[in-house]
Protein backbone atom coordinates (compact mmCIF):
# COMPACT_ATOMS: atom_id res chain seq x y z
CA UNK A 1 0.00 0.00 0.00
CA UNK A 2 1.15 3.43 -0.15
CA UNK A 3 3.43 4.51 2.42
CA UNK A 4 1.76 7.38 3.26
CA UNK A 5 -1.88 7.71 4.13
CA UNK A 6 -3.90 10.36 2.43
CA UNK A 7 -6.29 12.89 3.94
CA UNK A 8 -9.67 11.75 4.52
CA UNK A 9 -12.58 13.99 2.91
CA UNK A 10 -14.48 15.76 5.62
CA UNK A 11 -18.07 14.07 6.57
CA UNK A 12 -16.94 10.83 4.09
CA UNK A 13 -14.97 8.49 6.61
CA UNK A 14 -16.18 5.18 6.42
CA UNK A 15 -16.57 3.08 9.54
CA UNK A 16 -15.95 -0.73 10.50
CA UNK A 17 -17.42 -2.61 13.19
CA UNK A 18 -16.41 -6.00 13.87
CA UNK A 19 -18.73 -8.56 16.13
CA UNK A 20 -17.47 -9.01 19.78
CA UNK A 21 -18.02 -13.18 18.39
CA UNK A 22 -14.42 -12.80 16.45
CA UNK A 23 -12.36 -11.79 19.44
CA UNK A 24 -14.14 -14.00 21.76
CA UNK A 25 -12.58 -16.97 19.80
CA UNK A 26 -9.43 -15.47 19.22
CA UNK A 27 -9.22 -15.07 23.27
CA UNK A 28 -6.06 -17.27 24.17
CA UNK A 29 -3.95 -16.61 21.44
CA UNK A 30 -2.44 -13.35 19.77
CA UNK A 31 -3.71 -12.64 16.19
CA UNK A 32 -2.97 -9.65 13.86
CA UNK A 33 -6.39 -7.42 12.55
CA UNK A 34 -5.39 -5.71 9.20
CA UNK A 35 -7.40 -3.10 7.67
CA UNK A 36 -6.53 -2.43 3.91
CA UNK A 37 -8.15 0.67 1.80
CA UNK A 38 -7.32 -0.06 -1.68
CA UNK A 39 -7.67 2.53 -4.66
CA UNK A 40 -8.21 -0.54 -7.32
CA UNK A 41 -7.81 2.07 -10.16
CA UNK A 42 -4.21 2.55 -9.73
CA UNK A 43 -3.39 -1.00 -8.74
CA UNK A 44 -5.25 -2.29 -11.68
CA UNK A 45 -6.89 -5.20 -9.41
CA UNK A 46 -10.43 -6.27 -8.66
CA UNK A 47 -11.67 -6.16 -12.33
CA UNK A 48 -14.14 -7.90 -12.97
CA UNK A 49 -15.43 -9.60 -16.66
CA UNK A 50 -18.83 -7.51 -17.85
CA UNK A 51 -19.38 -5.88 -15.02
CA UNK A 52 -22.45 -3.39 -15.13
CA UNK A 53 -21.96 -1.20 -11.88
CA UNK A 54 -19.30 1.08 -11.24
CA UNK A 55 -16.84 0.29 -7.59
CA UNK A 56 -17.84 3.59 -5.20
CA UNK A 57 -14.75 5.93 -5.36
CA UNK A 58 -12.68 2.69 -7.02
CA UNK A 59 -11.98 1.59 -3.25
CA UNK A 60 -12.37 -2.06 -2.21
CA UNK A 61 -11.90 -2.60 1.41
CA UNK A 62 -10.07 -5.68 2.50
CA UNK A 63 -10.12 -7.03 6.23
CA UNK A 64 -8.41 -10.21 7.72
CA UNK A 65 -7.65 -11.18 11.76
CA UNK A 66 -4.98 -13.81 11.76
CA UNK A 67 -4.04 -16.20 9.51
CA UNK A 68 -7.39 -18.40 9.16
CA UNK A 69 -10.96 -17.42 6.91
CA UNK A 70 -13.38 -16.06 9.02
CA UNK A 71 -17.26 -17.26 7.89
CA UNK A 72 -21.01 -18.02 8.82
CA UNK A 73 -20.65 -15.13 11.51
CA UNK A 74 -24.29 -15.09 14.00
CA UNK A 75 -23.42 -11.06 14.20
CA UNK A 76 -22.15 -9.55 10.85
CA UNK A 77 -19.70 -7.39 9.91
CA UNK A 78 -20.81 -3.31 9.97
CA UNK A 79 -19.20 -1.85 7.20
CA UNK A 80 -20.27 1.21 6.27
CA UNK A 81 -19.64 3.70 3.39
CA UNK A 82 -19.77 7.14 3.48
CA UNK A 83 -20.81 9.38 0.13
CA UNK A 84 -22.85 12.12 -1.15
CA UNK A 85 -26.48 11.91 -2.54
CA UNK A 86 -26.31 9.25 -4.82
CA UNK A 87 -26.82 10.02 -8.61
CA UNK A 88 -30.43 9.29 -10.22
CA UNK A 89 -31.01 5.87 -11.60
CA UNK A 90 -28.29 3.88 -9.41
CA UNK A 91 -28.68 1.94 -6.33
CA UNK A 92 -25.71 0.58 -4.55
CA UNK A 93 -25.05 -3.10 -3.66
CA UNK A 94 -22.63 -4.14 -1.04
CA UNK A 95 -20.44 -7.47 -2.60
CA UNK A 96 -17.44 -8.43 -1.54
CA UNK A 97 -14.84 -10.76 -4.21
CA UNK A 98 -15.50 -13.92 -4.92
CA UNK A 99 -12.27 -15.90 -5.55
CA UNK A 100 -15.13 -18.72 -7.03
CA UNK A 101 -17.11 -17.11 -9.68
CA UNK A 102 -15.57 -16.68 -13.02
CA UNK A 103 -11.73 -17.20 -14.49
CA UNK A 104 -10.43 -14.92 -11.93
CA UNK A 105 -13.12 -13.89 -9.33
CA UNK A 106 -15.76 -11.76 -9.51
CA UNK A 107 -17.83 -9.67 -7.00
CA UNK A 108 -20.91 -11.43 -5.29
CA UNK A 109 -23.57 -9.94 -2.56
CA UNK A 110 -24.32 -13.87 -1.43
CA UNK A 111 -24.02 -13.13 2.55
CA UNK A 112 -24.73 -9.27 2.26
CA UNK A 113 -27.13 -6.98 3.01
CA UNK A 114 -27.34 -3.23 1.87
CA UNK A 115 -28.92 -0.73 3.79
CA UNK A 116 -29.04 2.31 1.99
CA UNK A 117 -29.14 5.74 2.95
CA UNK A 118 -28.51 9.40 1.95
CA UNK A 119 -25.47 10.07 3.26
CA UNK A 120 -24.15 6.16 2.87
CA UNK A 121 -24.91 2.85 3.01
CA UNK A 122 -24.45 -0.02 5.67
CA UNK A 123 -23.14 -3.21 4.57
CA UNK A 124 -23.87 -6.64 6.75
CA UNK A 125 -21.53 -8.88 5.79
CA UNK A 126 -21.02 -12.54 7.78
CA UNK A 127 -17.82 -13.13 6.83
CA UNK A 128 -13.88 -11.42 6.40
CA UNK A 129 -12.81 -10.42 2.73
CA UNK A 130 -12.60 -7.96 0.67
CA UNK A 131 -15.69 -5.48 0.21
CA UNK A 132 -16.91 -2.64 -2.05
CA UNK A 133 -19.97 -0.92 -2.75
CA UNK A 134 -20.99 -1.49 -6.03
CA UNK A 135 -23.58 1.51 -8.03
CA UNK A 136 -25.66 -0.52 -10.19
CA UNK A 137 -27.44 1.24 -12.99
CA UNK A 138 -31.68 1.01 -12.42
CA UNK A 139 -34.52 2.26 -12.88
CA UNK A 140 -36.64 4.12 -10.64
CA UNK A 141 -40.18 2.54 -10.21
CA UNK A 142 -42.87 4.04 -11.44
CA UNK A 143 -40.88 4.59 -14.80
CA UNK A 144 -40.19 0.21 -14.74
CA UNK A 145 -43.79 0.36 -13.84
CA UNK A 146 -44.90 2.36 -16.87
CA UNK A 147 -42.24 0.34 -19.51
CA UNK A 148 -43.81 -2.77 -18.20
CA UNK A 149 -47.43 -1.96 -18.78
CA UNK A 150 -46.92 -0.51 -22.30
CA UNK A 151 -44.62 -3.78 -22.94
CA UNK A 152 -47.59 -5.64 -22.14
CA UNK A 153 -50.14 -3.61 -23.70
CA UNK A 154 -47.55 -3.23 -27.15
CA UNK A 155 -47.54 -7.15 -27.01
CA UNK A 156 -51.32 -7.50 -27.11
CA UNK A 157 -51.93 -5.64 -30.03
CA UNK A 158 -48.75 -7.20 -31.83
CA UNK A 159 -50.11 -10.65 -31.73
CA UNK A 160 -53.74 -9.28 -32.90
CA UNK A 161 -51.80 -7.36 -35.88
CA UNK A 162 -49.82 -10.41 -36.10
CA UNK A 163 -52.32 -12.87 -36.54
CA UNK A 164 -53.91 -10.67 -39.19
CA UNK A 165 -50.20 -10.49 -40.82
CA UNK A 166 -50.36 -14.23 -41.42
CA UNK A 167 -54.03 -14.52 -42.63
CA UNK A 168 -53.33 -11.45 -45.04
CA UNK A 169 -50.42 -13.72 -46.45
CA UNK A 170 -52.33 -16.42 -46.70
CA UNK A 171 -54.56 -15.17 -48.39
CA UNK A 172 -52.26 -13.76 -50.88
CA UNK A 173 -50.76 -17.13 -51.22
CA UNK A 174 -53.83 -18.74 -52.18
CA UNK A 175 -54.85 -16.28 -54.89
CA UNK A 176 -51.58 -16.29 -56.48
CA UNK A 177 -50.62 -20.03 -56.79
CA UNK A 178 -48.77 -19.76 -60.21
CA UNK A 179 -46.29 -16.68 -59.21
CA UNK A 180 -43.71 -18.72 -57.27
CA UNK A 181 -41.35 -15.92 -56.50
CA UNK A 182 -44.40 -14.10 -55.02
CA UNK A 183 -45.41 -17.13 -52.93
CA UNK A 184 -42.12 -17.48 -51.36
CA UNK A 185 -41.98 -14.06 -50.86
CA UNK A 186 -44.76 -14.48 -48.46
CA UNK A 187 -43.92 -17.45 -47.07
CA UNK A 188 -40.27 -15.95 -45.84
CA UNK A 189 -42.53 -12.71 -44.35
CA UNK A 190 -45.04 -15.24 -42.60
CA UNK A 191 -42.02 -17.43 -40.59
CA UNK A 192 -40.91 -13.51 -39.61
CA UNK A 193 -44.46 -12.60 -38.08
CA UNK A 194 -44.58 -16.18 -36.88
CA UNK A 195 -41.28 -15.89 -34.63
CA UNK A 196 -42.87 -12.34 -32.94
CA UNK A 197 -45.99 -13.90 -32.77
CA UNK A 198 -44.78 -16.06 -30.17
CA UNK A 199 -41.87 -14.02 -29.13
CA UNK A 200 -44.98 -11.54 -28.22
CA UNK A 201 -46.71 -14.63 -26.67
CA UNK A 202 -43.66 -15.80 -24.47
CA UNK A 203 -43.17 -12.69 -23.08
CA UNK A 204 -46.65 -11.85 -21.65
CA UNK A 205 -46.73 -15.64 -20.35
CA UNK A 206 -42.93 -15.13 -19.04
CA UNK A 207 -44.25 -11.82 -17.12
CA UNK A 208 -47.24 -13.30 -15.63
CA UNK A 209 -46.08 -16.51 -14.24
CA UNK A 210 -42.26 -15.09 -13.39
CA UNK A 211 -44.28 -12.71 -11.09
CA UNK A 212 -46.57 -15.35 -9.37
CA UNK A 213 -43.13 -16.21 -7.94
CA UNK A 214 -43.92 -13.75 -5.68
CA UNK A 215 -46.84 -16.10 -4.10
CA UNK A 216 -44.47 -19.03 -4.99
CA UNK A 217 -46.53 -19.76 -8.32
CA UNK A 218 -43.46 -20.67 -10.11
CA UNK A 219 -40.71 -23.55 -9.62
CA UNK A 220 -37.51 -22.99 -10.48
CA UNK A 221 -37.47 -25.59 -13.43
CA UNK A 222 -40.52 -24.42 -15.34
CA UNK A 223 -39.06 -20.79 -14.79
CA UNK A 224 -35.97 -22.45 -16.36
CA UNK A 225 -38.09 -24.08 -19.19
CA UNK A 226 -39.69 -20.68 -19.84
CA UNK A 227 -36.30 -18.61 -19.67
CA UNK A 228 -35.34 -20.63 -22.45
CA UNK A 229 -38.59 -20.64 -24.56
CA UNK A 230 -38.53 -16.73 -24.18
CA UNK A 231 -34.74 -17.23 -25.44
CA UNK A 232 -35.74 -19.34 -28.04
CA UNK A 233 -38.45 -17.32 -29.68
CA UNK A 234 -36.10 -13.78 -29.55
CA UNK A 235 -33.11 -15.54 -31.37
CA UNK A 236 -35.59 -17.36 -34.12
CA UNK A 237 -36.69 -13.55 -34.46
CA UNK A 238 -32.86 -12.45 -35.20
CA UNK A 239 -32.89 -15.22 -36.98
CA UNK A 240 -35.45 -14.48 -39.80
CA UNK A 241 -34.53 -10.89 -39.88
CA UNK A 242 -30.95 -12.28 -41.03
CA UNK A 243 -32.93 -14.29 -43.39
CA UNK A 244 -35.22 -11.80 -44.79
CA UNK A 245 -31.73 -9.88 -45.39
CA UNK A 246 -30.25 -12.74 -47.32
CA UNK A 247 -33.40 -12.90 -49.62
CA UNK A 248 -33.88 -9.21 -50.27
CA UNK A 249 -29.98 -9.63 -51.37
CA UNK A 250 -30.74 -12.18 -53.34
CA UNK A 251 -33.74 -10.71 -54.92
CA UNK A 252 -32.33 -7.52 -55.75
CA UNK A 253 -28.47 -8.00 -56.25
CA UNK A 254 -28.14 -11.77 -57.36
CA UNK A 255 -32.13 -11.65 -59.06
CA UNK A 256 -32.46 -15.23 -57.87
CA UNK A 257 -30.61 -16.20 -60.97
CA UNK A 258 -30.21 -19.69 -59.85
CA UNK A 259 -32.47 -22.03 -58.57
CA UNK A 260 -32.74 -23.40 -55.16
CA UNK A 261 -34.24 -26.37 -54.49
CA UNK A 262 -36.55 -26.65 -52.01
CA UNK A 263 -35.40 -22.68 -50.87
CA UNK A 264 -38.50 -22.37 -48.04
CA UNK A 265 -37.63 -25.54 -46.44
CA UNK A 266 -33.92 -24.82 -46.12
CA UNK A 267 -34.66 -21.14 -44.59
CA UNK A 268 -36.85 -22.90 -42.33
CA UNK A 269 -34.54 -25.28 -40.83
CA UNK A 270 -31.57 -22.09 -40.63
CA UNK A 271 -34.48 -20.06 -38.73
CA UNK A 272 -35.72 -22.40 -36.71
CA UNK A 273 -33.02 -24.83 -36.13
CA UNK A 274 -30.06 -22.58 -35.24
CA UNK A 275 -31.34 -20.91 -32.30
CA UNK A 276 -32.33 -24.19 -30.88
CA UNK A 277 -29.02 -25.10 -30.65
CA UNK A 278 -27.91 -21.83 -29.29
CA UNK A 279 -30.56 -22.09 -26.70
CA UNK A 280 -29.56 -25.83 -26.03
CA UNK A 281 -26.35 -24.98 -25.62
CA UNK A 282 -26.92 -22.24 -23.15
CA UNK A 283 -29.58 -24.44 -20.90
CA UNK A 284 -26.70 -27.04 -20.91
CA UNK A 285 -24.06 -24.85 -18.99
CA UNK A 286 -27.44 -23.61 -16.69
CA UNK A 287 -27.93 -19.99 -18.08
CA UNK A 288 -31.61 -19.96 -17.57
CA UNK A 289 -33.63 -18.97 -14.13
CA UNK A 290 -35.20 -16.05 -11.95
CA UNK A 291 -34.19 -12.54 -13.46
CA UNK A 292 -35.22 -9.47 -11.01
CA UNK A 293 -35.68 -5.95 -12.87
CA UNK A 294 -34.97 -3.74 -9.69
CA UNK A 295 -35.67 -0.06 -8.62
CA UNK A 296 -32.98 2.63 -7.49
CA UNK A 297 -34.07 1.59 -3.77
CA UNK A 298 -32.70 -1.99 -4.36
CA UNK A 299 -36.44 -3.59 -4.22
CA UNK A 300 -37.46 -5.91 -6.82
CA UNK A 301 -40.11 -4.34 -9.53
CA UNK A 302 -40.64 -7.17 -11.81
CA UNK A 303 -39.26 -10.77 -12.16
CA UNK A 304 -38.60 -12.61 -15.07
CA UNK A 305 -37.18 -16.05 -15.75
CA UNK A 306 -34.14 -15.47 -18.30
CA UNK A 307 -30.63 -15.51 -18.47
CA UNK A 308 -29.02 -15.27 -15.06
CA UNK A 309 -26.50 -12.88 -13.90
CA UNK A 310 -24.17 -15.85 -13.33
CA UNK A 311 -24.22 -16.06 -16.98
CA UNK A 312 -24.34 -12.52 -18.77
CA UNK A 313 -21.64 -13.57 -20.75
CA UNK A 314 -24.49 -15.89 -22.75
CA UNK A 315 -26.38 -12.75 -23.05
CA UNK A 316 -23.63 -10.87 -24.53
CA UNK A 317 -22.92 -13.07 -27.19
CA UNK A 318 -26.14 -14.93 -28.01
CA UNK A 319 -28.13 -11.44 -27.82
CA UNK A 320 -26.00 -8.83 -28.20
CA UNK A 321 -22.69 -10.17 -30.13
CA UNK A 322 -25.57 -11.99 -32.55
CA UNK A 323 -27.32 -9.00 -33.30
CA UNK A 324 -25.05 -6.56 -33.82
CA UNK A 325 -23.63 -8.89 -36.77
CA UNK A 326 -27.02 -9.25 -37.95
CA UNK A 327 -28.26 -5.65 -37.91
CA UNK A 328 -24.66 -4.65 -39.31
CA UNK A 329 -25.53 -7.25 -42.66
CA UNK A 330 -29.08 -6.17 -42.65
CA UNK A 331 -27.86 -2.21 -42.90
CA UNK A 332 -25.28 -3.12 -45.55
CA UNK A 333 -28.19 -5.27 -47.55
CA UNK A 334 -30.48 -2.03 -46.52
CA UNK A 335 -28.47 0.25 -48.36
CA UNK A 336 -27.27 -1.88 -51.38
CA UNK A 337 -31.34 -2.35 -51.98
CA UNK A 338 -31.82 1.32 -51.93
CA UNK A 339 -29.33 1.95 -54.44
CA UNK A 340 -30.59 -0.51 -56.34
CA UNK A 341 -34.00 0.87 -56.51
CA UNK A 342 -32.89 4.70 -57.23
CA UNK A 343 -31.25 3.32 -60.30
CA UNK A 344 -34.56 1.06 -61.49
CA UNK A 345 -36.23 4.93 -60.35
CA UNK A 346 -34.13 6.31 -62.91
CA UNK A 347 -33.94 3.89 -65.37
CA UNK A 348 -38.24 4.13 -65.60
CA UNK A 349 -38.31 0.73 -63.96
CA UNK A 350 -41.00 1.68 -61.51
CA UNK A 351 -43.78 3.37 -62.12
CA UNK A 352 -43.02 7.02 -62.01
CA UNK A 353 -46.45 8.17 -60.44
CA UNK A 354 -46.32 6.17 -57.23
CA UNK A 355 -46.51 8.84 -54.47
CA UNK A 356 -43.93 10.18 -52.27
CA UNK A 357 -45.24 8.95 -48.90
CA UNK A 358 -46.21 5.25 -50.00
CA UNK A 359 -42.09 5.23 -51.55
CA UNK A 360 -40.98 6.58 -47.62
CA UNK A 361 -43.45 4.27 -46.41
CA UNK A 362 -42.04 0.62 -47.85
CA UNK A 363 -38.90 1.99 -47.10
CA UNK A 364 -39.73 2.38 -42.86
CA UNK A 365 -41.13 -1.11 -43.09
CA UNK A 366 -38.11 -2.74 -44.90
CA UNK A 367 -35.87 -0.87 -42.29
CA UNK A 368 -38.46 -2.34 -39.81
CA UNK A 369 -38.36 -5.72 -41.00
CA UNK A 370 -34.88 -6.20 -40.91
CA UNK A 371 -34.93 -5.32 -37.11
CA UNK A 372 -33.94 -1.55 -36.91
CA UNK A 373 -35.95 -0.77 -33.74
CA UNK A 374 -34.02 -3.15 -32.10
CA UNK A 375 -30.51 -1.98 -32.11
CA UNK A 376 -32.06 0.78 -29.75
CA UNK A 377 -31.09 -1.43 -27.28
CA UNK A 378 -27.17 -0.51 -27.62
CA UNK A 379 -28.54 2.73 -26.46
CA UNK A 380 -29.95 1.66 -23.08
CA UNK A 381 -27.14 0.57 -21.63
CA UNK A 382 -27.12 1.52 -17.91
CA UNK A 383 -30.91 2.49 -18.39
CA UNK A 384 -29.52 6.42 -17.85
CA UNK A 385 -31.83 7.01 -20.78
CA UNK A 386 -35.26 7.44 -19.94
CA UNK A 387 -36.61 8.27 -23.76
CA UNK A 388 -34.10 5.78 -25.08
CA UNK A 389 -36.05 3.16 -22.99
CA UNK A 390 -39.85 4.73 -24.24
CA UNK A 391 -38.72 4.54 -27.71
CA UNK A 392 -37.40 1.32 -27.68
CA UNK A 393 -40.82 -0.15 -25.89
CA UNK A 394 -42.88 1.81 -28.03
CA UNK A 395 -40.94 1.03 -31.35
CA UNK A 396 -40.82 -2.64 -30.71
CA UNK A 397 -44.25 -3.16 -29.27
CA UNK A 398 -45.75 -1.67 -32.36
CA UNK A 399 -43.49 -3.85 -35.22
CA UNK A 400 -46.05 -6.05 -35.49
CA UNK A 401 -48.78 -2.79 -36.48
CA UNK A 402 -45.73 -1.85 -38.87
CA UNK A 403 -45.27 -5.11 -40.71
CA UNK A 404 -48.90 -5.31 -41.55
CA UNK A 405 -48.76 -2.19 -42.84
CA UNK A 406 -45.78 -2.30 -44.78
CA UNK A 407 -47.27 -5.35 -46.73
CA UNK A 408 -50.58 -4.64 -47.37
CA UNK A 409 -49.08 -0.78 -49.17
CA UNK A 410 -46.63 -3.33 -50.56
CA UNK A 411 -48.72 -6.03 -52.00
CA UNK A 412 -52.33 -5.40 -52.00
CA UNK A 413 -54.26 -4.11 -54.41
CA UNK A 414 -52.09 -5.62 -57.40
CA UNK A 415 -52.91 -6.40 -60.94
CA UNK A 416 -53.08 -9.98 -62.74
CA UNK A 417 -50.18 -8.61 -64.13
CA UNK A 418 -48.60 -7.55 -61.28
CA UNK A 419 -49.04 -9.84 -58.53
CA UNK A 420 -46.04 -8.50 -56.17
CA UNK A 421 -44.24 -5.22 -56.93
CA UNK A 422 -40.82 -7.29 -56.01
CA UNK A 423 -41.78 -9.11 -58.83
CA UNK A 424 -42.83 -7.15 -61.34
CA UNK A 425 -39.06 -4.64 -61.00
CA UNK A 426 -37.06 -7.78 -61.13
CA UNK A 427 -38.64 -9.02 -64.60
CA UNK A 428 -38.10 -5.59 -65.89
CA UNK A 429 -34.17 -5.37 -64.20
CA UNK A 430 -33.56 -8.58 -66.62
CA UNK A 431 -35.11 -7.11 -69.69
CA UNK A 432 -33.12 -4.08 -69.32
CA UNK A 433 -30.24 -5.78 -68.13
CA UNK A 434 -30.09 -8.30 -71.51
CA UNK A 435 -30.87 -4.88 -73.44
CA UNK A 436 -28.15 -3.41 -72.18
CA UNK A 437 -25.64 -6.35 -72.79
């Protein structure tokens, strides 16, 4: 440590009291108590993999009495740290580091209890280690309260707009039986609104029966199960967005110009095969189980049964890492489309009367179907952002209102000759294309 002590802030000294228990069996014999105050940013120590909350003034507090560990104390250990008004949307957590958890350690509250309070917080700790106050990032609760309800709400009328999604293809399907491109147009748009169908549909059953957990309504292996459904359904979602990227590539840039046999079935094993394994694979290492969403006063809002906190590094890469390579394709795909359909513009591919706002229109839903409104979620990190969060609810809750939308501008009505504006440009893209050559 350093060799010379620095000067205390005035009104921020932080206190330790240790149970009369530790000396009483330490009576006959002579033992050393050490009290360290580390400053982990300059020693470069206590860091942990992932780790959401911030470390109080970057000091860990480490205490030891003799040589042996010190556990399962009847009296805990009062530590207490001293700081200012804490800043909107955290709430602290008193951990200590857990030698166990991880590669090398990681910081746990198992054995802890925070009492917080304005001008600190009071740690009750039953053992001897090294402590901390860790500021987690939350949400204060009648803002959770409000996200929640218009989650729920947003999902309701999803599934209703989702439902009418697939009839609306269906029907489509049925009427045109001889335009095959047409058919598996719809077919690839139908396995999309399937997979937020029941994404939609998981979630309102997740957040009912995670909460009855609350009255003890839900075990710990169906909340498993149903962490993993809920996992399930959101990747198959990714999934078919990366899907609906590939085609749109294919339909535009490549013009389908080879056959694929069987095409629908093949898309339907990638989007509804790969995420089972993903999802298998994470349930096999134990990802899956109670998930709190908690208020800046440390109390529990909302439970869910996901991915533990054991195991964010599953969320990072099966949600997060997964994503972001999805909605970086889809943007590249995104853009490549546009261009390709100012130059049909300009060429007098497409009909030169179609109106402004039905043109901006397919273009929000295409952007919308290849999962823009979910990469708002980059921007909620450390829920600081209050209109962040709306948007994202909001945004999401409503795809399914957007995708019906976007196809019934996009295909409906249509002409015999006609039947599916994708369709119709590509036919005139290879007329114009063999012209050309």
């Amino acid at each position: 440590g350093p060799g010379m002590l620095n000067t205390t802030e005035k009104g921020k000294e932080g206190k330790i009291q240790l149970p009369r228990e530790i000396f009483q069996s330490l009576s006959s014999q002579t033992a050393r108590l050490v009290v360290m105050v580390l400053n982990i940013h300059q020693l470069g120590m206590f860091e942990e993999v992932n780790q959401t909350g911030r470390v109080l003034d970057d000091t860990v507090v480490g205490i030891t009495v003799g040589e042996t560990s010190i556990s399962g104390l009847q009296d805990p250990v009062q530590l207490t740290f001293a700081h200012r008004q804490l800043p909107h949307g955290v709430t602290p957590q008193c951990v200590f580091w857990d030698l166990s958890k991880g590669m090398a350690g990681g910081w746990s509250s198992s054995g802890c209890v925070t009492h917080p309070g304005d001008k600190g917080t009071v740690c009750l700790c039953k053992h001897l280690t090294f402590f901390t106050l860790l500021l987690n990032p939350a949400l204060d609760e009648s803002t959770a309260r409000a996200l929640m309800t218009v989650a729920t709400a947003g999902c309701g009328v999803a599934m209703a707009f989702s439902t009418f999604t697939i009839a609306f293809c269906i029907f489509l399907r049925c009427r045109f039986r001889s335009e095959e491109t047409l058919r598996t147009n719809l077919g690839l748009h139908m396995n999309l609104v399937g997979s937020l169908l029941l994404l939609n549909l998981a979630f309102l059953i997740n957040s009912g029966l995670s909460n009855s957990r609350l009255s003890g309504g839900t075990q710990l292996g169906t909340c498993k199960v149903l962490g993993g459904l809920t996992h399930y359904c959101l990747l198959c979602f990714f999934t078919w967005t990366a899907l609906e990227g590939c085609h749109l590539y294919l339909l535009f840039v490549k013009v389908l110009g080879t056959y694929i046999h069987h095409y629908l079935v093949k898309l339907c094993l990638v989007g509804w095969g790969l995420p089972a394994l993903m999802v298998g694979v994470a349930g096999a290492i134990d990802s899956y189980g109670d998930y709190s969403i908690r208020s800046t006063d440390h109390q529990a809002i909302a439970h869910l049964c996901w991915i533990t906190p054991k195991r964010v590094l599953v969320h990072y890469i099966t949600n997060c890492g997964y994503f972001g390579l999805i909605f970086l394709f889809n943007v590249v795909v995104f853009g490549v489309v546009t261009q390709k359909s100012c130059c049909l513009q300009g060429r007098g591919v497409v009909q030169g009367d179609r109106k402004a706002w039905k043109v901006a229109l397919v273009a929000m839903g295409l952007f919308c179907l290849l999962g823009a409104t979910w990469a708002l979620a980059f921007l909620t990190h450390g829920t600081s952002s209050v209109l962040v969060l709306y948007l994202f609810t909001i945004l999401n809750s409503l795809q399914g209102i957007f995708i019906f939308i976007w196809l019934v501008v996009l295909y409906y009505p249509k002409t015999k000759e006609t039947a599916g504006s994708l369709t119709h440009i590509i036919r005139h893209d290879k007329t114009a294309t063999v012209s050309q050559d």
